[in-house]
Every structure is written in structure tokens, then in C-alpha cells.
Protein backbone atom coordinates (compact mmCIF):
# COMPACT_ATOMS: atom_id res chain seq x y z
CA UNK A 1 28.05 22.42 145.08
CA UNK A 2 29.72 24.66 143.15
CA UNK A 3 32.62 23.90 140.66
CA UNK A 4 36.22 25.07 140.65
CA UNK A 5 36.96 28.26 140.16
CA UNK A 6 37.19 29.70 136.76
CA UNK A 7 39.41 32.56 135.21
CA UNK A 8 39.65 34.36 131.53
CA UNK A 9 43.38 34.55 130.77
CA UNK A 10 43.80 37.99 128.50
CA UNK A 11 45.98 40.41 127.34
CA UNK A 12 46.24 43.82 128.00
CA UNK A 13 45.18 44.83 125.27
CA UNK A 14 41.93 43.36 125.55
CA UNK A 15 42.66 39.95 123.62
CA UNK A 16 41.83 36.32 125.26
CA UNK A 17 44.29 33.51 125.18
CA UNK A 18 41.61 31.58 126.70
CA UNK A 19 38.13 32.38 128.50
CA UNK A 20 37.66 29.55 130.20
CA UNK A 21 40.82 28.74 132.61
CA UNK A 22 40.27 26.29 135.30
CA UNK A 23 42.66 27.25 138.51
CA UNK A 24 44.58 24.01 139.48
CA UNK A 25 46.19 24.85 143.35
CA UNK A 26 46.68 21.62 144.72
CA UNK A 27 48.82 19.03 144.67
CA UNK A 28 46.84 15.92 143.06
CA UNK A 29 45.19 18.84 140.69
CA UNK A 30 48.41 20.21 139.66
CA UNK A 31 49.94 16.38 139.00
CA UNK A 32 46.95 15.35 137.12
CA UNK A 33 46.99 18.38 134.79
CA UNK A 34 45.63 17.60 131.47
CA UNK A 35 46.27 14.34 131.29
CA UNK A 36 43.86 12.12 129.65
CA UNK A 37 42.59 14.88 127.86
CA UNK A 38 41.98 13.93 123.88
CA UNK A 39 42.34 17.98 123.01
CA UNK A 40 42.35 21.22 124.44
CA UNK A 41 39.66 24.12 123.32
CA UNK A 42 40.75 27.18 122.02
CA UNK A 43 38.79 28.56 124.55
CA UNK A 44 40.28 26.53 127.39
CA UNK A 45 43.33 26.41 129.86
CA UNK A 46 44.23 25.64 132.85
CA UNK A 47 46.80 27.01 135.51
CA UNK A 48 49.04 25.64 137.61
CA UNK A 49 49.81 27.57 141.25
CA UNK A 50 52.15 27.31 141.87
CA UNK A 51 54.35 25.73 139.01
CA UNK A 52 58.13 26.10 138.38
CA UNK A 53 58.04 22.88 136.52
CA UNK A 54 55.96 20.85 134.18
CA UNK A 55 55.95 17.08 132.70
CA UNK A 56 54.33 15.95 129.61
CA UNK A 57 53.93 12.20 130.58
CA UNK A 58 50.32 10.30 129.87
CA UNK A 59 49.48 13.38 127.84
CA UNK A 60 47.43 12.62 124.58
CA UNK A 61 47.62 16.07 123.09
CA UNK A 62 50.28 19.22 122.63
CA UNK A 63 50.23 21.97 124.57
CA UNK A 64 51.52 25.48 124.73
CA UNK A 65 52.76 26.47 127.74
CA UNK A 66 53.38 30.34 129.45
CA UNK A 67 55.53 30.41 132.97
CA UNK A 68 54.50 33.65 134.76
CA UNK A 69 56.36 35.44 137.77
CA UNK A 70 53.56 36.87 140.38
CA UNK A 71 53.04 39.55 138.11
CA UNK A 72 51.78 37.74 135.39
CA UNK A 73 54.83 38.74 133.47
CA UNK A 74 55.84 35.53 130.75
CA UNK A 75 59.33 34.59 132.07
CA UNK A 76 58.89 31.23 129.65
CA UNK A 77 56.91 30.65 126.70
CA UNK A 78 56.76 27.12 125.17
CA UNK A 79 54.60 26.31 122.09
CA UNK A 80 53.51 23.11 121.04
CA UNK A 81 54.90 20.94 123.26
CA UNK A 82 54.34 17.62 122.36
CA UNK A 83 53.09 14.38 124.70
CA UNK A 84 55.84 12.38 126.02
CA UNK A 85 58.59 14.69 125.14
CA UNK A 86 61.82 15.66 127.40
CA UNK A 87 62.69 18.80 125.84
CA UNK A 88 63.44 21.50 126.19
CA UNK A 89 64.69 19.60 129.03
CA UNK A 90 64.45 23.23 131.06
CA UNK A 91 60.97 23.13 131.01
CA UNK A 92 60.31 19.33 131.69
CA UNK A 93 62.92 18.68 134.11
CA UNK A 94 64.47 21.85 136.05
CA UNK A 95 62.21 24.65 137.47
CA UNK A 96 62.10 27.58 135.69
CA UNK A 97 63.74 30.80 137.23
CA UNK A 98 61.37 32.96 138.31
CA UNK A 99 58.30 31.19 137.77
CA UNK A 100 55.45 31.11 140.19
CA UNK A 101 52.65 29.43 137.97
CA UNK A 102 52.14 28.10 134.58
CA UNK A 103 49.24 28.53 132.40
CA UNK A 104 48.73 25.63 129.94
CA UNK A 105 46.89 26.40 126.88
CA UNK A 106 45.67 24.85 122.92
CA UNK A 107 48.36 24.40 120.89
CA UNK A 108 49.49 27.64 118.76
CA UNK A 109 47.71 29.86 121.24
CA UNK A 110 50.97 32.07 122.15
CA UNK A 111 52.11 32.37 118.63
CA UNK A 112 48.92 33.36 117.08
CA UNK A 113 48.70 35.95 119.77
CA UNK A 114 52.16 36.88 119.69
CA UNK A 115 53.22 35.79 123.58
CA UNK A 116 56.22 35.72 124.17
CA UNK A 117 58.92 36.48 127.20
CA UNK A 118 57.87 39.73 128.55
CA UNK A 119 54.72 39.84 127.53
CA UNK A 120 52.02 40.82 130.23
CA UNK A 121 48.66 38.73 131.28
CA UNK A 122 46.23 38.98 133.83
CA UNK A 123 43.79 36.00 135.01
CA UNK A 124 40.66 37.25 135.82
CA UNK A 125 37.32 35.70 137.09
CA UNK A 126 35.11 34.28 134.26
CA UNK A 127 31.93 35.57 135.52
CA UNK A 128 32.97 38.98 136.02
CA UNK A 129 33.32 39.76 132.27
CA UNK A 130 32.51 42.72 130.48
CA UNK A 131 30.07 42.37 127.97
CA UNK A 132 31.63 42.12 124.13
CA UNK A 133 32.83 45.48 123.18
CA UNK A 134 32.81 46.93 126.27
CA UNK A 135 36.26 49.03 127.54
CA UNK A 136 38.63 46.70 128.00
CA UNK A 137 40.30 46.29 131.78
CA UNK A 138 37.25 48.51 133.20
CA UNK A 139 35.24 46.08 134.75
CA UNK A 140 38.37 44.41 136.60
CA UNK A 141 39.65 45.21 139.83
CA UNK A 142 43.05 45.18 140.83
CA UNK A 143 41.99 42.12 143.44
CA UNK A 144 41.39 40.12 140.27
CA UNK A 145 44.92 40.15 139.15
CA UNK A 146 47.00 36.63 138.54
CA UNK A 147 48.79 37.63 141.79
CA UNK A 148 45.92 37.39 143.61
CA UNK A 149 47.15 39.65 146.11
């Protein structure tokens, strides 16, 4: 049987925020999140469709955490949000305008990178990767976009 499905989260510009991103769609998925989960990889993430809201309880570890409209435009950008915590309360509490999933990532993954509001991402399947080096964005389709429309 095969596993869920898994997505690279990355940039346009060619850089990953995370190459292995598990897709979490429904709802016992989505409410279980990460929790439990001792750390995050660098490599890892998970997203949340859809997802105007998230909570931090039973979480062990921070997070950073990127709200994205259906374009995969960053309408929210949280970093290191820690386990149990209530703020900002507009993230943890109230839905976030605009917001149709949220991709949960290591901690200090969208300030390393430099992600902020605005900035533009695109989830695309894991095993359709170019190789290392290769062009970036020329193996992916438009099909393959975080709207997946």
C-alpha cells in the first residue's frame, strides 16, 4: 500500500524550504498535525488543506509556520512558534484572512530563507524532482502547483 502523498515545498527561485512535505487533507490528519513529534527535520513539513487556523497544544517542539492563499502566495508567516503558546493570538485562535492552507515547517526555516508575506511557493510532488543542478521549475508542470488545480 502506498504511503501518503509527498510534496517538495520550494521557492521560485529554485531554493527548498523543505523536500519532504507530507500533505495532511483530512480532518483527524489535519487535528493531529505534528503533535507528538520530538523535532522537525530541516528537510521536513507538512501541510495543512485546508487551514485558516492552527493550535499549538500537545506540541513538543517549535514550529514555523507559512499561511498560503490558493496561489501559494504567503498571506502569514510565523517563525518559531513555540508549544503551548496562544500568541499571536491571530494565528492560534482566529482564521487567518485569506488563507487556504498552512505549511508547517523546522524552526528558523522562513527566516533563513527570507519568507515572508508575499513571498511565492509552489508544492510540488517529491518524486518528480529534477536531478541537482538541473534548471530550476523545468521539470514541473503547471498541474503540480499548491493549487492543485
Amino acid at each position: 500500500m502506498a504511503g501518503p502523498r509527498q510534496l517538495a515545498a520550494r521557492l521560485d527561485d529554485g531554493r527548498y524550504l523543505a523536500r519532504r512535505v507530507v500533505v495532511a487533507k483530512g480532518v483527524f490528519s489535519r487535528f493531529l498535525g505534528l503533535m507528538g513529534r520530538a523535532d522537525l527535520d530541516p528537510e521536513e513539513g507538512l501541510w495543512l488543506v485546508p487551514c485558516r487556523s492552527i493550535h499549538m497544544f500537545f506540541m513538543r517542539t517549535a514550529i514555523d509556520v507559512a499561511f498560503l492563499d490558493r496561489q501559494g502566495v504567503v498571506v502569514r508567516a510565523v517563525s518559531r512558534m513555540r508549544p503551548w503558546s496562544l500568541r499571536p493570538v491571530g494565528v492560534t485562535l482566529l482564521p487567518v484572512a485569506r488563507s487556504h492552507s498552512a505549511l508547517e515547517l523546522a524552526p528558523g526555516t522562513l527566516e533563513r530563507l527570507g519568507v515572508g508575506v508575499g513571498t511565492h511557493l509552489d508544492l510540488v510532488d517529491a518524486a518528480a524532482e529534477t536531478p541537482a543542478g538541473a534548471l530550476p521549475g523545468a521539470a514541473f508542470k503547471k498541474s503540480d502547483s499548491i493549487s492543485g488545480e
